[in-house]
N, C-alpha and C. Protein backbone atom coordinates (compact mmCIF):
# COMPACT_ATOMS: atom_id res chain seq x y z
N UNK A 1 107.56 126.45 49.56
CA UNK A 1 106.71 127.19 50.48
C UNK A 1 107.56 128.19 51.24
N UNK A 2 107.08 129.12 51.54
CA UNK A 2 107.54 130.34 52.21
C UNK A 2 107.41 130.23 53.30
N UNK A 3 108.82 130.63 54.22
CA UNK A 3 109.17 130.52 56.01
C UNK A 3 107.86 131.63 56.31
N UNK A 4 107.61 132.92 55.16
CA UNK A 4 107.31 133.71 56.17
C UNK A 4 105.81 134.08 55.85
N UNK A 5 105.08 134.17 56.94
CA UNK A 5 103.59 134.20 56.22
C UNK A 5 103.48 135.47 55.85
N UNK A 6 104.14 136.66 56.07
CA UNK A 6 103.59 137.96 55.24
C UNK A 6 104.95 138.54 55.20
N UNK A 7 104.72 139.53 54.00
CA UNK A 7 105.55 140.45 53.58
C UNK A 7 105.13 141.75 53.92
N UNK A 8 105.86 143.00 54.15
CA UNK A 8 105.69 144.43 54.31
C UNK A 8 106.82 145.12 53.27
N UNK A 9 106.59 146.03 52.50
CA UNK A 9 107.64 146.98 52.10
C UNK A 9 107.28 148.62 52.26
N UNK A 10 108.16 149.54 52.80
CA UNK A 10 108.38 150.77 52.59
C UNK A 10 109.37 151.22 52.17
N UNK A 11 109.13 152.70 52.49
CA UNK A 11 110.44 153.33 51.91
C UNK A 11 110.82 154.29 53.18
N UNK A 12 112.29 154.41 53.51
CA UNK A 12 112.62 155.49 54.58
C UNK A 12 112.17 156.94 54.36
N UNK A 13 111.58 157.56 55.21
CA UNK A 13 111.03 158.91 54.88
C UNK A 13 112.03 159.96 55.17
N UNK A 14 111.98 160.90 54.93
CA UNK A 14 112.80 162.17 55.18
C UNK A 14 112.77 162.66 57.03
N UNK A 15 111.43 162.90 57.10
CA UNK A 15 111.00 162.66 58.78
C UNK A 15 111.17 161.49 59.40
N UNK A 16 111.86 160.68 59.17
CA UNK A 16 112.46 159.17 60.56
C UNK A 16 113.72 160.08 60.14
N UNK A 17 114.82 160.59 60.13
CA UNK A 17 115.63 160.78 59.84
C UNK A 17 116.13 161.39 61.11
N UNK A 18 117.56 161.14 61.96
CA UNK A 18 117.87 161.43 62.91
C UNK A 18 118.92 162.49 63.22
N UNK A 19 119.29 162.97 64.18
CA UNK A 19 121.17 164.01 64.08
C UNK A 19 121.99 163.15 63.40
N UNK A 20 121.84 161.89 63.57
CA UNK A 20 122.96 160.86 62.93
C UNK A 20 122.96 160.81 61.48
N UNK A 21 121.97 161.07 60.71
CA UNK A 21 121.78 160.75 59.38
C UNK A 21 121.47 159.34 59.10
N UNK A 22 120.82 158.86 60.11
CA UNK A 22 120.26 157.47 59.49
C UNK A 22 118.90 157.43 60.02
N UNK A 23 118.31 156.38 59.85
CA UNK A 23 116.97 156.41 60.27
C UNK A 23 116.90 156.13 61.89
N UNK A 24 115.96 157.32 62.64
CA UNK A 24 116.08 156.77 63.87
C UNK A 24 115.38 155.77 64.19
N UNK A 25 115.82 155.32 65.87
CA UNK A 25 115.26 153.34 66.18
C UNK A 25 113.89 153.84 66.36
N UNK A 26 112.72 154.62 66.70
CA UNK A 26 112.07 154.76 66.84
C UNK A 26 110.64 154.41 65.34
N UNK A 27 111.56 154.33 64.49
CA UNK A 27 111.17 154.30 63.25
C UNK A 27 111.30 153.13 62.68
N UNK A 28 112.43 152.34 63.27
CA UNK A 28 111.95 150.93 62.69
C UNK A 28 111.34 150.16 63.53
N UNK A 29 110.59 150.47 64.60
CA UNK A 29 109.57 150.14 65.41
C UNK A 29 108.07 150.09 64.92
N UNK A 30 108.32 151.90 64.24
CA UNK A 30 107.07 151.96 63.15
C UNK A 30 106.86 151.16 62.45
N UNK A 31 107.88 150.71 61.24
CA UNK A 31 107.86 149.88 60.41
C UNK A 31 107.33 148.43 60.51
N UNK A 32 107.97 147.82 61.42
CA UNK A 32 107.86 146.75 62.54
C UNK A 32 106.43 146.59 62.66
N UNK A 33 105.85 147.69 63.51
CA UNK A 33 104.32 147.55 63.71
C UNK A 33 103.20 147.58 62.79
N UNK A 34 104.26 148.44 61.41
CA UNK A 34 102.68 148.05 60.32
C UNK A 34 103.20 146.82 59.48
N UNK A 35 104.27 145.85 59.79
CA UNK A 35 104.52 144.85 59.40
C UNK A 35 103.19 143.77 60.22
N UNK A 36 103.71 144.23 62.03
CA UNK A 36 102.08 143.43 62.77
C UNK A 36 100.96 143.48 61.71
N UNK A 37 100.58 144.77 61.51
CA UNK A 37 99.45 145.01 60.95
C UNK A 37 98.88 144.38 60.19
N UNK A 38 99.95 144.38 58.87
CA UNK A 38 100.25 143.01 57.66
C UNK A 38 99.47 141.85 58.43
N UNK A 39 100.30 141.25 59.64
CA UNK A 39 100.56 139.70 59.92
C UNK A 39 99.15 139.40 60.22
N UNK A 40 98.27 140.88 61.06
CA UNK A 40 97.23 140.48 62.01
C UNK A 40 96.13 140.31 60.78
N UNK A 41 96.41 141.06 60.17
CA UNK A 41 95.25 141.41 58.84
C UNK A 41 94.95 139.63 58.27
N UNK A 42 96.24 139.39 57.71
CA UNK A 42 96.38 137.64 57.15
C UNK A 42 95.82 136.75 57.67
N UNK A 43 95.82 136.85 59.17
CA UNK A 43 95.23 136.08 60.25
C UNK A 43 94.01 136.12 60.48
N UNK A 44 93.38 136.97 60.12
CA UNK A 44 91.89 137.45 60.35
C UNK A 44 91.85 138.14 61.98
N UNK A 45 93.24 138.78 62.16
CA UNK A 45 92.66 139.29 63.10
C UNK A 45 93.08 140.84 63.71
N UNK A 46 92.69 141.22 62.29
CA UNK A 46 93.03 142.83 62.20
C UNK A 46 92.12 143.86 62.29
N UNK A 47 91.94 144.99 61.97
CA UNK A 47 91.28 145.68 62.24
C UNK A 47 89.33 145.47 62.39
N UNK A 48 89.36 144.89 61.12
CA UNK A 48 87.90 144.87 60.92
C UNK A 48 87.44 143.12 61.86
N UNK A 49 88.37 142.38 62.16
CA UNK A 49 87.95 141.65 63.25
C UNK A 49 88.01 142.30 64.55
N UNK A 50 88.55 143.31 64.79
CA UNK A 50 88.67 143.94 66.39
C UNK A 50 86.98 145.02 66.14
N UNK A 51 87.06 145.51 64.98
CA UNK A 51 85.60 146.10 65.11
C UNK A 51 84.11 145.19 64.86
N UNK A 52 83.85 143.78 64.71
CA UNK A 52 83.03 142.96 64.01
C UNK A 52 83.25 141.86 65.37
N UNK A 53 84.24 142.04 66.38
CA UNK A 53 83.99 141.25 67.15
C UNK A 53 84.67 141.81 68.99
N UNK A 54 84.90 143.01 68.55
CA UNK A 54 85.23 143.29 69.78
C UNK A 54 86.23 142.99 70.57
N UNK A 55 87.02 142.31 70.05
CA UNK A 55 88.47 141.62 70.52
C UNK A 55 89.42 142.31 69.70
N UNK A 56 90.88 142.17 70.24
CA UNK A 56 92.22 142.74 69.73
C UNK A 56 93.42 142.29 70.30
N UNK A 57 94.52 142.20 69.95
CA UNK A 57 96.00 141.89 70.20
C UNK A 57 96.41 143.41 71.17
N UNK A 58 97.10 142.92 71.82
CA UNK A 58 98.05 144.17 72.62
C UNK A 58 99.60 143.05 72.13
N UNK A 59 100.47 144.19 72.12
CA UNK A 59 101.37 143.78 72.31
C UNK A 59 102.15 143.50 73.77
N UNK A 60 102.49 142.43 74.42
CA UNK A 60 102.99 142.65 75.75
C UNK A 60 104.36 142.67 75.65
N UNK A 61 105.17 141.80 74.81
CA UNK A 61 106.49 141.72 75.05
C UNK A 61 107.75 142.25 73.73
N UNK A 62 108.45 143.22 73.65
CA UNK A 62 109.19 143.05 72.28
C UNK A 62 110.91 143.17 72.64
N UNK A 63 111.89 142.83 71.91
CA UNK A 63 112.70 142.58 71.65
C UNK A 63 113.70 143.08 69.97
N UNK A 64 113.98 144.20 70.24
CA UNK A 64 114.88 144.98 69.41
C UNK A 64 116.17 145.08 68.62
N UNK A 65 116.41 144.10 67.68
CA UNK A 65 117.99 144.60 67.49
C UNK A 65 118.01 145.32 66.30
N UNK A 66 119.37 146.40 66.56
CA UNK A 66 119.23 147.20 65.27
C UNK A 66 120.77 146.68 64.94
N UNK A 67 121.01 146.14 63.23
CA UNK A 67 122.23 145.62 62.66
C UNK A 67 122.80 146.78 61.61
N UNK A 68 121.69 146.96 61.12
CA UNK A 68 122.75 148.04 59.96
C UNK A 68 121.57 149.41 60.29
N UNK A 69 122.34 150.68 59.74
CA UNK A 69 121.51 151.54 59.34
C UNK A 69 121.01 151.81 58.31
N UNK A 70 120.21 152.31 57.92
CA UNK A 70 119.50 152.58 56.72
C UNK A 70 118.89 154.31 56.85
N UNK A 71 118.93 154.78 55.52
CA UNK A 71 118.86 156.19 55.36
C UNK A 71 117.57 156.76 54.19
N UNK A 72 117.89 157.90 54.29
CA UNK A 72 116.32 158.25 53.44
C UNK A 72 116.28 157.88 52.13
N UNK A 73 114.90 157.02 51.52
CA UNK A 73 115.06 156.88 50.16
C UNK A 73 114.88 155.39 50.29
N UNK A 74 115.93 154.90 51.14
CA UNK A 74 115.95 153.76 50.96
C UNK A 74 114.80 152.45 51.40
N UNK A 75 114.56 151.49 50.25
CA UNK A 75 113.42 150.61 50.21
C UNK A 75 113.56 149.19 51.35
N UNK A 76 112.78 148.50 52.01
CA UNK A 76 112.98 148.12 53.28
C UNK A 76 111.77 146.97 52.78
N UNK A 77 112.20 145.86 53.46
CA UNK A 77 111.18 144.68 53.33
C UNK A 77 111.24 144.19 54.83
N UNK A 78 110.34 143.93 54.95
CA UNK A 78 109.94 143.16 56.52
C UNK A 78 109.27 141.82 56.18
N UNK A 79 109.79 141.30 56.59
CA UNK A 79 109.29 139.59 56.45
C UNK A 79 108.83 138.87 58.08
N UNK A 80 107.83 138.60 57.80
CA UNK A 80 107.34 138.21 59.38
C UNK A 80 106.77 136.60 59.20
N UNK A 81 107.52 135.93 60.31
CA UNK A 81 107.56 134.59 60.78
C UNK A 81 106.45 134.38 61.97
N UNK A 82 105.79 133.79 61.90
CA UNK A 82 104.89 133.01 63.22
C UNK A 82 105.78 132.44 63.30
N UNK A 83 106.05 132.30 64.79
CA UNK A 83 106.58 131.45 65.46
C UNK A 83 106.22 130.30 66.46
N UNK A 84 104.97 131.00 67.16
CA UNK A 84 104.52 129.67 67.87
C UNK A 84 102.90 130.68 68.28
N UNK A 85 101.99 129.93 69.01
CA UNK A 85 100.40 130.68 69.37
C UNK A 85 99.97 129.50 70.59
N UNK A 86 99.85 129.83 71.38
CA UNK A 86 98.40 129.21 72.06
C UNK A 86 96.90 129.86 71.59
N UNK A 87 96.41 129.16 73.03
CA UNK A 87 94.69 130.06 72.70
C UNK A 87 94.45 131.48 72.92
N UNK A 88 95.78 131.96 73.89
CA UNK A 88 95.75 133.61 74.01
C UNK A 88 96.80 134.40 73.43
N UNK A 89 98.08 133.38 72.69
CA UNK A 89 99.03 134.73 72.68
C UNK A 89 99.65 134.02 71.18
N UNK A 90 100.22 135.04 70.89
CA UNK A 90 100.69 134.87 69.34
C UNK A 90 102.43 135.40 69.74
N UNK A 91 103.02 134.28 69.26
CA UNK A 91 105.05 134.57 69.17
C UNK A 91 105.11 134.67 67.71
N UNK A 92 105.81 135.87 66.92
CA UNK A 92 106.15 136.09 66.34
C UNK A 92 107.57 136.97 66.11
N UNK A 93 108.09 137.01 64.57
CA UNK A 93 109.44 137.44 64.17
C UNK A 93 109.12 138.24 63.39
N UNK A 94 110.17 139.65 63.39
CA UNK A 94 110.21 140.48 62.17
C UNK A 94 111.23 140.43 61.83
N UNK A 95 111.96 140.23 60.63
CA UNK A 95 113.39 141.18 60.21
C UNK A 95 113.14 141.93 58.86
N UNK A 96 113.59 142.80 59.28
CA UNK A 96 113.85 144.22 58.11
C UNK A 96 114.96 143.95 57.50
N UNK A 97 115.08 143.87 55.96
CA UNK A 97 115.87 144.01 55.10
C UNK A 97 116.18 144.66 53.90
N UNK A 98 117.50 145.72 53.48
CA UNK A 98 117.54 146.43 52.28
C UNK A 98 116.99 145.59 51.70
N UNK A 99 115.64 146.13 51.03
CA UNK A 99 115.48 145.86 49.62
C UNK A 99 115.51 145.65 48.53
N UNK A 100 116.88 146.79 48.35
CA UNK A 100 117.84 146.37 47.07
C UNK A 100 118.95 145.41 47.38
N UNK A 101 119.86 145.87 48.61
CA UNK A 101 120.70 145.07 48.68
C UNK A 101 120.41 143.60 49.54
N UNK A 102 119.38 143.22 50.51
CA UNK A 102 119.18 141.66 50.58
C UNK A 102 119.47 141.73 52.08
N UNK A 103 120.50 142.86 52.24
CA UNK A 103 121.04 142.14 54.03
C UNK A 103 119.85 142.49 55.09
N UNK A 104 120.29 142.08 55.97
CA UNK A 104 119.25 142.36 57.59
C UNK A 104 119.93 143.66 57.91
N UNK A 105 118.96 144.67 58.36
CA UNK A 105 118.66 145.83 58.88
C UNK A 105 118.42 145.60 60.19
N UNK A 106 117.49 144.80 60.34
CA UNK A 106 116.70 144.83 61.75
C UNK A 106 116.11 143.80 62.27
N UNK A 107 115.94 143.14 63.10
CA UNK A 107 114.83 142.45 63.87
C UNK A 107 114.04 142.91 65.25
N UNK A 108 112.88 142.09 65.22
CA UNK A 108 112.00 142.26 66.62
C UNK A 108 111.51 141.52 66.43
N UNK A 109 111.18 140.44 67.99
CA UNK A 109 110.15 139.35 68.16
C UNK A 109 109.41 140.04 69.51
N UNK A 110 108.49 139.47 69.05
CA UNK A 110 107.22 140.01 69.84
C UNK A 110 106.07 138.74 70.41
N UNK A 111 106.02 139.40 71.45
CA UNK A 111 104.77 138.51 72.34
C UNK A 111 103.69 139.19 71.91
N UNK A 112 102.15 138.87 71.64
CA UNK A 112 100.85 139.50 72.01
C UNK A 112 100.22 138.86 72.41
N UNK A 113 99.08 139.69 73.20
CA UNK A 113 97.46 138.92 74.01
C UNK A 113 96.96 139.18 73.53
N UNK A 114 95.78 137.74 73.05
CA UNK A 114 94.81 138.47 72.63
C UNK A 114 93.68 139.19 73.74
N UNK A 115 93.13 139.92 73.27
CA UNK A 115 92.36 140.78 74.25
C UNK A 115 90.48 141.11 74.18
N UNK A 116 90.13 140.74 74.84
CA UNK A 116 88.59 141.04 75.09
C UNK A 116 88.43 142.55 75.56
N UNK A 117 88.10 143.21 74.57
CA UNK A 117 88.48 144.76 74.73
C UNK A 117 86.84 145.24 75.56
N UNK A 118 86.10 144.47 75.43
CA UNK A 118 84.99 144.82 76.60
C UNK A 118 85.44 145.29 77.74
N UNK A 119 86.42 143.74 78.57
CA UNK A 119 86.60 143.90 79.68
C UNK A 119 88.34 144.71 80.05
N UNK A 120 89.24 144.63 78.72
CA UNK A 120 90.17 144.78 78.52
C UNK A 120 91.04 143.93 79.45
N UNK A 121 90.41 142.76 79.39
CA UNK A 121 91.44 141.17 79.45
C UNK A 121 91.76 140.26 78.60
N UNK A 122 93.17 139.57 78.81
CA UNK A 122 93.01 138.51 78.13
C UNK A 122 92.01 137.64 77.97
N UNK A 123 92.05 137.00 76.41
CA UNK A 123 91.04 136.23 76.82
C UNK A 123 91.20 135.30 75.63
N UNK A 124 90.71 134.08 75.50
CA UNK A 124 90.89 133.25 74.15
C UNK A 124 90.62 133.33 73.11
N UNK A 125 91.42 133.21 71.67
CA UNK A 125 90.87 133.54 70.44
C UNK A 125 89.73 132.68 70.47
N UNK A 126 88.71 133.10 69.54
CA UNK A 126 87.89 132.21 69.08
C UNK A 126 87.88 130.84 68.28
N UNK A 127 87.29 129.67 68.21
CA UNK A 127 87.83 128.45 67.39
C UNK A 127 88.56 128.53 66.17
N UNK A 128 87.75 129.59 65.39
CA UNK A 128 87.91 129.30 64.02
C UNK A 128 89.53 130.37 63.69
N UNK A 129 89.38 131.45 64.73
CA UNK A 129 91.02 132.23 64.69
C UNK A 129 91.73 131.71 65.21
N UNK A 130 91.88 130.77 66.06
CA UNK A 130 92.88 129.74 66.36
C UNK A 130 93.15 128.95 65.77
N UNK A 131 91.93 127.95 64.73
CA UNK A 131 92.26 127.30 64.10
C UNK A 131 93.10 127.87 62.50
N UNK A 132 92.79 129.32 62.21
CA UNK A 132 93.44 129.75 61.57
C UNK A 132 94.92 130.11 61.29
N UNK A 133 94.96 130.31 63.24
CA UNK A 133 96.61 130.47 63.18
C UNK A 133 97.29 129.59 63.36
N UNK A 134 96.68 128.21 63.81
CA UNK A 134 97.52 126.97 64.01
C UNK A 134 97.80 126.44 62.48
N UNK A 135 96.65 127.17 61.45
CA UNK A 135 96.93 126.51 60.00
C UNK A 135 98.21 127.09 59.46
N UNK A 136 98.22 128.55 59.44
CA UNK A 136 99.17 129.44 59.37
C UNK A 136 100.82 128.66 59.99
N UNK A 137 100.95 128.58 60.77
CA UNK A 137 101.53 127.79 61.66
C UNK A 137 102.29 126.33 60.80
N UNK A 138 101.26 125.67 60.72
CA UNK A 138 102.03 124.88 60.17
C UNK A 138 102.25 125.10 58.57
N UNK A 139 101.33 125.79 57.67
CA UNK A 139 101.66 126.01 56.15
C UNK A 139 103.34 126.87 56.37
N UNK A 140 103.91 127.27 57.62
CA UNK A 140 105.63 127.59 57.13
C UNK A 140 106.48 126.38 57.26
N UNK A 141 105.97 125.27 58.06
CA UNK A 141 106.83 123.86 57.80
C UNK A 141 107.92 124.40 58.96
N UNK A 142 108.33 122.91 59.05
CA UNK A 142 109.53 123.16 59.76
C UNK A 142 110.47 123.71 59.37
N UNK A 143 110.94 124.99 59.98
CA UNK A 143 112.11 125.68 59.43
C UNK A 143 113.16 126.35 60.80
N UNK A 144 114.15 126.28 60.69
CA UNK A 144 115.15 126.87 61.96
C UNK A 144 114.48 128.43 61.87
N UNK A 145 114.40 128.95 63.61
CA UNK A 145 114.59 129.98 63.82
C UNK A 145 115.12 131.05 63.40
N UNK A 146 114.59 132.11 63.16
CA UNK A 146 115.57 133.50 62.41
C UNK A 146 116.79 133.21 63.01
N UNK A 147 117.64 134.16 62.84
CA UNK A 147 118.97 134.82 64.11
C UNK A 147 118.36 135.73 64.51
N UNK A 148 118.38 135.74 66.14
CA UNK A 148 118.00 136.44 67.40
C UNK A 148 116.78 136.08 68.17
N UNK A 149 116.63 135.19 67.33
CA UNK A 149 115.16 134.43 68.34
C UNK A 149 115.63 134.16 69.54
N UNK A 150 114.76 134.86 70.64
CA UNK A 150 115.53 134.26 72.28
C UNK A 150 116.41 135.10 72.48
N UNK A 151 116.87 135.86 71.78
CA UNK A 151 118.31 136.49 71.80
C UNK A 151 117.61 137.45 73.61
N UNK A 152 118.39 137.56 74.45
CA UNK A 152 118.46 138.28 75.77
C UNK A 152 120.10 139.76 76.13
N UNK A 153 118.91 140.79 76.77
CA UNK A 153 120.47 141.31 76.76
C UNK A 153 121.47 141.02 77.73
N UNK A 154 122.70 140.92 77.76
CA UNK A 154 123.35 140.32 78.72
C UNK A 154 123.83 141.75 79.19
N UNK A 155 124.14 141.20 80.75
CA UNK A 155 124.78 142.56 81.62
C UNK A 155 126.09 142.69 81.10
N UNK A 156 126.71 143.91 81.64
CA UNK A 156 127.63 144.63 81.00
C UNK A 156 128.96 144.30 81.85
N UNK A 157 128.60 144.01 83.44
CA UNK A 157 129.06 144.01 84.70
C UNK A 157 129.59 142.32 84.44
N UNK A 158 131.22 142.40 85.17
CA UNK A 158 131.97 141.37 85.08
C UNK A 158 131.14 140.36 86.01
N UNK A 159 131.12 139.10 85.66
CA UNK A 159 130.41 138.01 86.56
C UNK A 159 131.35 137.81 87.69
N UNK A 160 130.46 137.30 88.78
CA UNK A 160 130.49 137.30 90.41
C UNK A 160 131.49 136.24 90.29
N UNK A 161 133.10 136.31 91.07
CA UNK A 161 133.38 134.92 91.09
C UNK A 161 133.26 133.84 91.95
C-alpha cells in the first residue's frame, strides 16, 4: 500500500524560470497547490463539491522548504501524504521530486479549514467527507513522517545566555 494518497506530475515551464536560471520559489508553490487540487479532488472535496455544496478548504497555514533546484524541461512528481484531519481541518504533506532522477526538490505541509463559504467560516465537514478522510487516513497505514514535518524556522540571532 502506498504512504501517499495522490500523485501530481508536471513539467518546469519556460515562464517559472528566474534571473537565476532555475525555477523560481514562487512556482513550486504553484505546483504544490495543483498537487492540493489532486488531494482535494480524491477526497471528494474539490471543486465540484465546493460548487454542489457550497463549502471549501482555505488554506491557513504553509511551510516551505526548497532542497534542490530544478530548471526548464524538467519532469517533477509531487506526492502528497495526509497527515492527520479533525472535523474542520485537514494536515497534510507535499514533496516534489525529479522525476527522472528520484531525489527531493521540495516540500510543504500545510494546514486547511474547511469553510462554509455562505458565511465564510469555519465550519465542519460533513459525515460522509469526514468519514472519507478518516478512511483515506488510515488506507496509508502507519508510516514515519516525511523529513520536515514540524520542521520550524529557527532564529538566526545567538541565544540569550
Amino acid at each position: 500500500m502506498s504512504q501517499y494518497i495522490v500523485e501530481y506530475t508536471d513539467t518546469v515551464r519556460p515562464e517559472w524560470i528566474d534571473s537565476n536560471g532555475h525555477m523560481n520559489l514562487a512556482y513550486y508553490v504553484v505546483v504544490f497547490d495543483l498537487g492540493t487540487d489532486r488531494l482535494y479532488d480524491a477526497l471528494g472535496i474539490g471543486n465540484a463539491y465546493r460548487e454542489a455544496t457550497g463549502n471549501s478548504c482555505f488554506t491557513a497555514e504553509t511551510h516551505t522548504l526548497y532542497e534542490r533546484e530544478v530548471t526548464v524541461g524538467e519532469k517533477l512528481r509531487v506526492a502528497t501524504t495526509l497527515l492527520d484531519a479533525d472535523a474542520k481541518r485537514l494536515h497534510y504533506f507535499h514533496e516534489m521530486f525529479h522525476a527522472a532522477e528520484g531525489h527531493r526538490v521540495a516540500a510543504q505541509e500545510l494546514l486547511a479549514l474547511h469553510i462554509d463559504m455562505r458565511v465564510r467560516r469555519v465550519a465542519p465537514f460533513p459525515p460522509d467527507r469526514l468519514a472519507a478522510i478518516e478512511a483515506a487516513l488510515r488506507a496509508q497505514g502507519d508510516r514515519p513522517a516525511p523529513p520536515g514535518v514540524g520542521r520550524t524556522i529557527r532564529s538566526l540571532a545567538p541565544a540569550a545566555a
